[in-house]
C-alpha atoms as a PDB file:
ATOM      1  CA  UNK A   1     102.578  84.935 108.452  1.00  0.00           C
ATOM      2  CA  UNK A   2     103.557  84.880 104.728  1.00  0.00           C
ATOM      3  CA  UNK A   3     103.789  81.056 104.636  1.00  0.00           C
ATOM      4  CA  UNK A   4     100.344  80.407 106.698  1.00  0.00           C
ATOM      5  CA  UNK A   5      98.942  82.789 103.876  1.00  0.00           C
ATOM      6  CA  UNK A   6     100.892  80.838 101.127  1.00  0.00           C
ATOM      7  CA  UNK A   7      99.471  77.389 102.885  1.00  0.00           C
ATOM      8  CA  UNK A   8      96.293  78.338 102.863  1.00  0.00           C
ATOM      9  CA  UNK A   9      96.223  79.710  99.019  1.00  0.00           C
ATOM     10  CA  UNK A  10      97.196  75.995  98.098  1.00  0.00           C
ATOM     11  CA  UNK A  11      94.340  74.633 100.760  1.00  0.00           C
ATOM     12  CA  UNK A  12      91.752  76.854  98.977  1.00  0.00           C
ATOM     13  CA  UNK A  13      92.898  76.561  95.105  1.00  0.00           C
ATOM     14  CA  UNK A  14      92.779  72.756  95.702  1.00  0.00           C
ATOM     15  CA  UNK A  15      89.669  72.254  96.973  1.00  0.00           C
ATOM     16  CA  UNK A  16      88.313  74.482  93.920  1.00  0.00           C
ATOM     17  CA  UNK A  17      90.502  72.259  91.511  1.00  0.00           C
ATOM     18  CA  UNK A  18      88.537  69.173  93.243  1.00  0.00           C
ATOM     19  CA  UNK A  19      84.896  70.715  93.074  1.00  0.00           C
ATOM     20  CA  UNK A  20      85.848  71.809  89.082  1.00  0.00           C
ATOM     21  CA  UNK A  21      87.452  68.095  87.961  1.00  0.00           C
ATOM     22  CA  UNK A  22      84.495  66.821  89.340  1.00  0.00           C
ATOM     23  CA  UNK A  23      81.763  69.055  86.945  1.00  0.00           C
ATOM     24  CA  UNK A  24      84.122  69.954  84.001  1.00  0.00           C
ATOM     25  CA  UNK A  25      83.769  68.526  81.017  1.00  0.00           C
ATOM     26  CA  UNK A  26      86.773  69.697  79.489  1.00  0.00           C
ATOM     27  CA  UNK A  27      90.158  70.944  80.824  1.00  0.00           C
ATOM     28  CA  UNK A  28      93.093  73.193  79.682  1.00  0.00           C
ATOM     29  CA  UNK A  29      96.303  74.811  81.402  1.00  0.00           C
ATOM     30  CA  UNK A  30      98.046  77.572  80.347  1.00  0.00           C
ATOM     31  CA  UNK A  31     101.731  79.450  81.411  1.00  0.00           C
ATOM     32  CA  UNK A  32     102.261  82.546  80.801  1.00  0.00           C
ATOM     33  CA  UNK A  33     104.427  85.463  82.033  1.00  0.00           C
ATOM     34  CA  UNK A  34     102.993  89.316  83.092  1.00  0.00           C
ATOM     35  CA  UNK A  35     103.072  92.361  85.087  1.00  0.00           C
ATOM     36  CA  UNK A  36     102.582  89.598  88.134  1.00  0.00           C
ATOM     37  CA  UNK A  37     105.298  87.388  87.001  1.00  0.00           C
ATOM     38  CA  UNK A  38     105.319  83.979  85.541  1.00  0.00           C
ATOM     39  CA  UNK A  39     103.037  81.080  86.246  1.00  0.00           C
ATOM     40  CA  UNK A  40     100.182  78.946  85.131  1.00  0.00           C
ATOM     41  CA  UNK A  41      96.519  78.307  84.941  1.00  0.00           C
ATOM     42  CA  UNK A  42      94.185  75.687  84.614  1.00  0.00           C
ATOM     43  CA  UNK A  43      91.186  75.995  83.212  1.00  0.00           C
ATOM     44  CA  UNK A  44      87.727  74.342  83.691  1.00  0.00           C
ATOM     45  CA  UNK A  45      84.451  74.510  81.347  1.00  0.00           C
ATOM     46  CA  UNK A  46      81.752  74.691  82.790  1.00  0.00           C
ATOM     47  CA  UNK A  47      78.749  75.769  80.435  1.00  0.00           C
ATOM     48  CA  UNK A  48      79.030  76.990  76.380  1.00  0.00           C
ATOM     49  CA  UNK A  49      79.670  80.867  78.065  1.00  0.00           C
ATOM     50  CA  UNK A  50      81.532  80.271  80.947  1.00  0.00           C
ATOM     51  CA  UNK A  51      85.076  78.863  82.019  1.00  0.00           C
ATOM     52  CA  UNK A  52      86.382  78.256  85.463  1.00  0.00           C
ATOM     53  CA  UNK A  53      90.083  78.929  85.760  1.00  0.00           C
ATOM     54  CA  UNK A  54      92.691  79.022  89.124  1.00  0.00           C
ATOM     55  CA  UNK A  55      96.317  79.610  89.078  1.00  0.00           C
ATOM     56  CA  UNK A  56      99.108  80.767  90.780  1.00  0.00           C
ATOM     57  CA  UNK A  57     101.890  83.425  89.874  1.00  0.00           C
ATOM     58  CA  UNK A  58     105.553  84.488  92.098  1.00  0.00           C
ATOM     59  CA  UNK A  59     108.539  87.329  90.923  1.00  0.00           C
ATOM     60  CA  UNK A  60     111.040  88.100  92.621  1.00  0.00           C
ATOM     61  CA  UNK A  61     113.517  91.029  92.160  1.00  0.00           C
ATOM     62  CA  UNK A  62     115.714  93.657  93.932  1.00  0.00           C
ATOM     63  CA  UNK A  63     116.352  96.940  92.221  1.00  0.00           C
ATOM     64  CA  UNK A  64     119.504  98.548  92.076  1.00  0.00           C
ATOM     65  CA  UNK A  65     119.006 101.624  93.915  1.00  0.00           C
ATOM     66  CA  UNK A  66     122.219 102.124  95.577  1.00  0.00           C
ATOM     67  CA  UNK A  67     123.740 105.813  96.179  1.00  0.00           C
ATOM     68  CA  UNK A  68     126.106 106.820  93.770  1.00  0.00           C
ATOM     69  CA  UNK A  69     128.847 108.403  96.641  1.00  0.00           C
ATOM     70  CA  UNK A  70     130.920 105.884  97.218  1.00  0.00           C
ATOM     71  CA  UNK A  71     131.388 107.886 100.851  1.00  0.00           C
ATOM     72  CA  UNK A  72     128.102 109.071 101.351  1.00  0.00           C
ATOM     73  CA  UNK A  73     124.740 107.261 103.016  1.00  0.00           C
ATOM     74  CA  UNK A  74     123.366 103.910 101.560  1.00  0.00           C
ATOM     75  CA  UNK A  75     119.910 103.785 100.944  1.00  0.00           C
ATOM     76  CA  UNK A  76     117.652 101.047 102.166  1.00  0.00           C
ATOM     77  CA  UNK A  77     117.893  98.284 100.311  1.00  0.00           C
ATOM     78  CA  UNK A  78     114.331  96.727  98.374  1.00  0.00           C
ATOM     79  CA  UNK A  79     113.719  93.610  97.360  1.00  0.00           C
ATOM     80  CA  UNK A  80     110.131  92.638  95.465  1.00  0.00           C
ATOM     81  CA  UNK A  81     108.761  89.508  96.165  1.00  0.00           C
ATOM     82  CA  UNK A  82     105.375  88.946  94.475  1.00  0.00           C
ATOM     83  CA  UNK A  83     103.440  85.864  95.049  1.00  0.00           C
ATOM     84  CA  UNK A  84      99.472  85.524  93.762  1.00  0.00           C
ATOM     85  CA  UNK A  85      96.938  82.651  93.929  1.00  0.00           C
ATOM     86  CA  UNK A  86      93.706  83.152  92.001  1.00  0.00           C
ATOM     87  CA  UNK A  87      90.232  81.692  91.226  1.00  0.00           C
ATOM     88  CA  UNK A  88      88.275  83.598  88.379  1.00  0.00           C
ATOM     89  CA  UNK A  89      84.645  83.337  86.376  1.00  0.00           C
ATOM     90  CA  UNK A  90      85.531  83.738  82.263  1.00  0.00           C
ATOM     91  CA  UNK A  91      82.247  85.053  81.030  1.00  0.00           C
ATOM     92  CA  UNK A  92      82.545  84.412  76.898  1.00  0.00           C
ATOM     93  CA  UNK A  93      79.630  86.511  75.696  1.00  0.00           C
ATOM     94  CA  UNK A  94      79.674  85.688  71.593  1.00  0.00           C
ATOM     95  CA  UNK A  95      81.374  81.921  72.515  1.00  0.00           C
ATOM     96  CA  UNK A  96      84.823  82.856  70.712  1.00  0.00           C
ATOM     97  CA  UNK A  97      87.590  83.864  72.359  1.00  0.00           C
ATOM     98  CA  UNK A  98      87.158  87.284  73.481  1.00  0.00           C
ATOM     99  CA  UNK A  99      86.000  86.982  77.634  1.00  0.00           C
ATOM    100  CA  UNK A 100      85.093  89.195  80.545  1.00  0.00           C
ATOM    101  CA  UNK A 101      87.074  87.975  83.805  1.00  0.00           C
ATOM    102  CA  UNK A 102      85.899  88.631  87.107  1.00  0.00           C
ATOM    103  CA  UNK A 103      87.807  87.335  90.355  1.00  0.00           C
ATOM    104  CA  UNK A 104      89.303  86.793  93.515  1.00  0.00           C
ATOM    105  CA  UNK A 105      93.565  86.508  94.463  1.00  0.00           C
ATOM    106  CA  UNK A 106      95.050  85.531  97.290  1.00  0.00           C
ATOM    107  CA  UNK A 107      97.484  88.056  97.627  1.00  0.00           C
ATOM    108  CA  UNK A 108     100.917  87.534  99.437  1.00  0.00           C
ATOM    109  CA  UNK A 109     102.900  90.827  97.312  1.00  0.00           C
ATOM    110  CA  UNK A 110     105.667  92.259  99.396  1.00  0.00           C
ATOM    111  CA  UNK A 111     108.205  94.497  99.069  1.00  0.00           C
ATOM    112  CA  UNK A 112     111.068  93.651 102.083  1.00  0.00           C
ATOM    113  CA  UNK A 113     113.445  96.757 102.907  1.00  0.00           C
ATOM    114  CA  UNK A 114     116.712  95.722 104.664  1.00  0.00           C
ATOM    115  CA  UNK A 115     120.211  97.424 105.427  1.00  0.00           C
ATOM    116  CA  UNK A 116     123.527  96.267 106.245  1.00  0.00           C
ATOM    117  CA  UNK A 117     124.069  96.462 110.004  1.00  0.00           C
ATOM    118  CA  UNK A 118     126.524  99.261 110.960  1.00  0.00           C
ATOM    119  CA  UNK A 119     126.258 100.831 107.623  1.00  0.00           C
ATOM    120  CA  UNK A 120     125.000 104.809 107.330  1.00  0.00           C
ATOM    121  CA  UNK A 121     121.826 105.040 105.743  1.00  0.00           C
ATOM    122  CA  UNK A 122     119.579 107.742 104.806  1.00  0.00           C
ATOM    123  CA  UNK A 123     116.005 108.362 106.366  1.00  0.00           C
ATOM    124  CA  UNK A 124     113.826 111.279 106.081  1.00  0.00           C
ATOM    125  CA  UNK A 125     116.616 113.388 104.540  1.00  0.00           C
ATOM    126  CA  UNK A 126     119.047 112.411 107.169  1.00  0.00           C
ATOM    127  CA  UNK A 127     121.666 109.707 107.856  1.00  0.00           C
ATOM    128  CA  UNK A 128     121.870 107.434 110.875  1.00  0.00           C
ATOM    129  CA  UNK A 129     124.201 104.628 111.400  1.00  0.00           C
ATOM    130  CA  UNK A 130     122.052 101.496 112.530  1.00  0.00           C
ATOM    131  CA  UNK A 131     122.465  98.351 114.369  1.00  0.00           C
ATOM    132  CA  UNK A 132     119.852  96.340 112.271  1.00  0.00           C
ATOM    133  CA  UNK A 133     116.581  97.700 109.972  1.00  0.00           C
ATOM    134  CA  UNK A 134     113.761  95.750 108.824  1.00  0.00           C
ATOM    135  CA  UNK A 135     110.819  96.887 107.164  1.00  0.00           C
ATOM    136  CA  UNK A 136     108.481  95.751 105.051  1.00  0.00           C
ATOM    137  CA  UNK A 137     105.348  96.874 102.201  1.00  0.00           C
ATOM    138  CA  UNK A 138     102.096  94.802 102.405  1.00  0.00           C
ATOM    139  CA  UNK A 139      98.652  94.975 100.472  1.00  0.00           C
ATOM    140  CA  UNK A 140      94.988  93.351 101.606  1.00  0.00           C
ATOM    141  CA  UNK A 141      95.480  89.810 101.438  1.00  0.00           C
ATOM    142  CA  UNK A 142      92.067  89.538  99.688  1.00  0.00           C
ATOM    143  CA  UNK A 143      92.007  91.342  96.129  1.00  0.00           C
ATOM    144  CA  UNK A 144      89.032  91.304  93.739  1.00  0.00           C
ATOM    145  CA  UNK A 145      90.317  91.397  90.222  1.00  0.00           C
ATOM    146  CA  UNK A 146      88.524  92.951  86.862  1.00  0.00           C
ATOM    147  CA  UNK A 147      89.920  92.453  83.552  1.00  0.00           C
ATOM    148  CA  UNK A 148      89.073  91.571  80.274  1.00  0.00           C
ATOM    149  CA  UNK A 149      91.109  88.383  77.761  1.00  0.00           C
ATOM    150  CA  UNK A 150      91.512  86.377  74.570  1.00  0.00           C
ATOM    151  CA  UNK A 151      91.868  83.282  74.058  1.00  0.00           C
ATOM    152  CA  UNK A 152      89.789  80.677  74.990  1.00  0.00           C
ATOM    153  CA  UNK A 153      92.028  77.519  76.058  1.00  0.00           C
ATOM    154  CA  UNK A 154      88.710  75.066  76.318  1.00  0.00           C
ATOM    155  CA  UNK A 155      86.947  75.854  72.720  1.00  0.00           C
ATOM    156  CA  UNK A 156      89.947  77.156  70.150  1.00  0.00           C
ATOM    157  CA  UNK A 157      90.262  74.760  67.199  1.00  0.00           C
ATOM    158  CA  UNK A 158      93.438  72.757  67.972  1.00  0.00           C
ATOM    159  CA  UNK A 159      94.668  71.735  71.120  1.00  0.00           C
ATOM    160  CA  UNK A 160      97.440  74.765  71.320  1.00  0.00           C
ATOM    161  CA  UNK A 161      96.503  77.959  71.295  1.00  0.00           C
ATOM    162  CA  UNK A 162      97.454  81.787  73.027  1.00  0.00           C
ATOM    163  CA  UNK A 163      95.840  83.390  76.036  1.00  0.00           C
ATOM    164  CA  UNK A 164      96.238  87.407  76.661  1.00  0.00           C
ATOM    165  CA  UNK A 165      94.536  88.942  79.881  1.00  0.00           C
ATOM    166  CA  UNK A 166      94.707  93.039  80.605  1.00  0.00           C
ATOM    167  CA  UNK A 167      93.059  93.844  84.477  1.00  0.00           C
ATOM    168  CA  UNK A 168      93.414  95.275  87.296  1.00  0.00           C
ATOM    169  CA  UNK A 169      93.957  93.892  91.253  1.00  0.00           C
ATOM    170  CA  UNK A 170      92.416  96.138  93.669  1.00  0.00           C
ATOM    171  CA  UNK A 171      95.173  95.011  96.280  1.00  0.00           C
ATOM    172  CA  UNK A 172      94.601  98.007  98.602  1.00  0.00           C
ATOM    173  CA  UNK A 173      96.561 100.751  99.893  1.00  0.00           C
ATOM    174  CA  UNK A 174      99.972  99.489 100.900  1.00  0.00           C
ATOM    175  CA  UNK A 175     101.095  99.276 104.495  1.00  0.00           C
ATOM    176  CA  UNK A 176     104.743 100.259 105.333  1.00  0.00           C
ATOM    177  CA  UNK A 177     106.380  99.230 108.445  1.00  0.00           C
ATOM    178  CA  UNK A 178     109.850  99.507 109.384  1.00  0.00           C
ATOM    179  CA  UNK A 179     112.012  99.147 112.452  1.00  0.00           C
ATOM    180  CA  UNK A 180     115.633 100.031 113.441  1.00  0.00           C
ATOM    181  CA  UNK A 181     118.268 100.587 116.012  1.00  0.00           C
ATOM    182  CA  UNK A 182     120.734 103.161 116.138  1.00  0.00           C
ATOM    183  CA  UNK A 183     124.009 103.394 116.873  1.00  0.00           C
ATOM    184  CA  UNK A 184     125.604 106.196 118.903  1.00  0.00           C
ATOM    185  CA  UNK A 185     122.451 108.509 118.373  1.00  0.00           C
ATOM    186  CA  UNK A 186     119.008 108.912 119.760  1.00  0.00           C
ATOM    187  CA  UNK A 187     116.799 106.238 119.189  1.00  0.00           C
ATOM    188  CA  UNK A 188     113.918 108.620 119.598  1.00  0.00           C
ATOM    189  CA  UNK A 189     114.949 110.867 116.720  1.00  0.00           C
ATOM    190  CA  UNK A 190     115.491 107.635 114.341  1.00  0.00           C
ATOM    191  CA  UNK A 191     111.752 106.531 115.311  1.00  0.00           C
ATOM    192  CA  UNK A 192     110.085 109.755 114.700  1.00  0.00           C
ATOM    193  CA  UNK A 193     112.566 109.605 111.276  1.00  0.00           C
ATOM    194  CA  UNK A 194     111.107 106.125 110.562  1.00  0.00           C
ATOM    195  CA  UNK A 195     107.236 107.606 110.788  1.00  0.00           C
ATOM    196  CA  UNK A 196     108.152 110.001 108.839  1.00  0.00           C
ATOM    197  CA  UNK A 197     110.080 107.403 105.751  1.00  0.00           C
ATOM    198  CA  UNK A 198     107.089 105.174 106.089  1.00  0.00           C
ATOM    199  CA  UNK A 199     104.586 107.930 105.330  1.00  0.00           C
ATOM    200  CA  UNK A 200     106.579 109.132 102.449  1.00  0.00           C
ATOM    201  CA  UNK A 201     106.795 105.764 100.720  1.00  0.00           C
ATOM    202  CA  UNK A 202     103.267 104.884 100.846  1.00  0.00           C
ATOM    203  CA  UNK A 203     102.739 108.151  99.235  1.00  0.00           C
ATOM    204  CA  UNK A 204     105.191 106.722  96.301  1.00  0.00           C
ATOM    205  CA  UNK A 205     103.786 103.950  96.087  1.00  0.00           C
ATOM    206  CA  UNK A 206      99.936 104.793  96.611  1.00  0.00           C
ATOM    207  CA  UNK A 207      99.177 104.119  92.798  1.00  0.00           C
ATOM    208  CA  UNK A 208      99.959 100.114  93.474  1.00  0.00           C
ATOM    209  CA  UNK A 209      96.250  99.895  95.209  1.00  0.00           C
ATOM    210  CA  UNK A 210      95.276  98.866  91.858  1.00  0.00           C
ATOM    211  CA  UNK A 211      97.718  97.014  90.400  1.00  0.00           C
ATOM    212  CA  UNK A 212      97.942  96.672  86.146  1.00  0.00           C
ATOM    213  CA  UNK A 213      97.969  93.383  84.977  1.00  0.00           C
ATOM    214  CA  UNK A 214      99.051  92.022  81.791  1.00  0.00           C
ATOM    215  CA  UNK A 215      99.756  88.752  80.738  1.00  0.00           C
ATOM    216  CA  UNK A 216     100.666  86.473  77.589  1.00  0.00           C
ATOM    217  CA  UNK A 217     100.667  82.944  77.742  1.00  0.00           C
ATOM    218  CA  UNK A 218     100.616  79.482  76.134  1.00  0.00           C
ATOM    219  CA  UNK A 219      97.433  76.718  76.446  1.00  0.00           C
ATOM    220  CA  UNK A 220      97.296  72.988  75.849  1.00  0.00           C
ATOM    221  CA  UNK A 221      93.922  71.048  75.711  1.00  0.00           C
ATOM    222  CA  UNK A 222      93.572  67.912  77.104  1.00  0.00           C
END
């Protein structure tokens, strides 16, 4: 499912590259690194007030969250894989480099949860030795985005210059789903367990439904 999304990000942010090459009368990309990961835009102009830009961004990282006991229950392993396409409008208002951004990300964020098979782990406050758990955290795969930037990669004097965007992605409320298999316990007491983990972590993790983002970067003008 991921990589269908992922193909048809690329299918969409080309054929907006295409429609933009063919009106723009200048053009710009940019990398930067944020709250999203690292990346890179490209960026269109389109009028004396408005830019056209579409990028791409990917992270990946697992956290060290592993119980200190060296005898006691693991807990589920995380591992976060971010991965963002997006097409925004830069509305310049005074034609410098302050802008308004409004916009629309393909979102393919995920957070994958995994243990060891035949390992003890906790859930829901109690510890079950599993065959196999998989489980993941997913967001809408549509997210409008709001934020405000400086920098404008099209106009600044100089074909170098620095970009700085602060948002937000309204990504949703997350959806957990995880599955397992015990071993040498009832499978019907690790399921209602597993309702009970999943509702618990999107409660931890409600405040991601509007994910910050910040981002510095570097442009070049063609």
């Amino acid at each position: 499912m991921k990589v269908m999304r992922t193909v048809m990000g690329v299918v969409v942010l080309l054929t907006l590259c295409s429609v933009q090459v063919a009106n723009a009368s200048g053009v710009a990309t940019t990398v930067k690194l944020g709250t999203l990961g690292y990346g890179a835009d490209v960026t269109f102009d389109m009028t004396e007030l408005y830019n056209f830009r579409v990028g791409f961004n990917m992270f990946s990282y697992e956290p060290d969250i592993g119980d200190d006991e060296e005898d006691g229950p693991e807990d589920i392993q995380l591992e976060m894989d971010w991965q963002t396409i997006a097409a925004s409008l830069d509305l310049h208002p005074w034609e410098n480099g302050f802008r308004f951004t409004a916009g629309l990300i393909i979102n393919n964020n995920e957070i994958v949860l995994t243990a060891d098979a035949g390992e003890e782990v906790e859930i829901n406050d109690r510890s079950y030795r599993i065959a196999d758990l998989q489980g993941s955290v997913t967001f809408d795969q549509l997210a409008p985005y709001l934020g405000i930037g400086f920098g404008n990669a099209i106009d600044e004097d100089g074909r170098w210059s620095f970009a700085m965007d602060f948002g937000v992605m309204f990504q949703g409320s997350p959806e957990v789903d995880i599955t397992a298999h015990v071993l040498g316990g009832s499978q019907t007491e690790l399921d209602a367990a597993l309702e009970e983990e999943e509702k618990e972590i999107e409660d931890d993790i409600s405040g991601l439904n509007m994910y910050p983002v910040l981002s510095f970067g570097v442009s070049f003008r063609f």
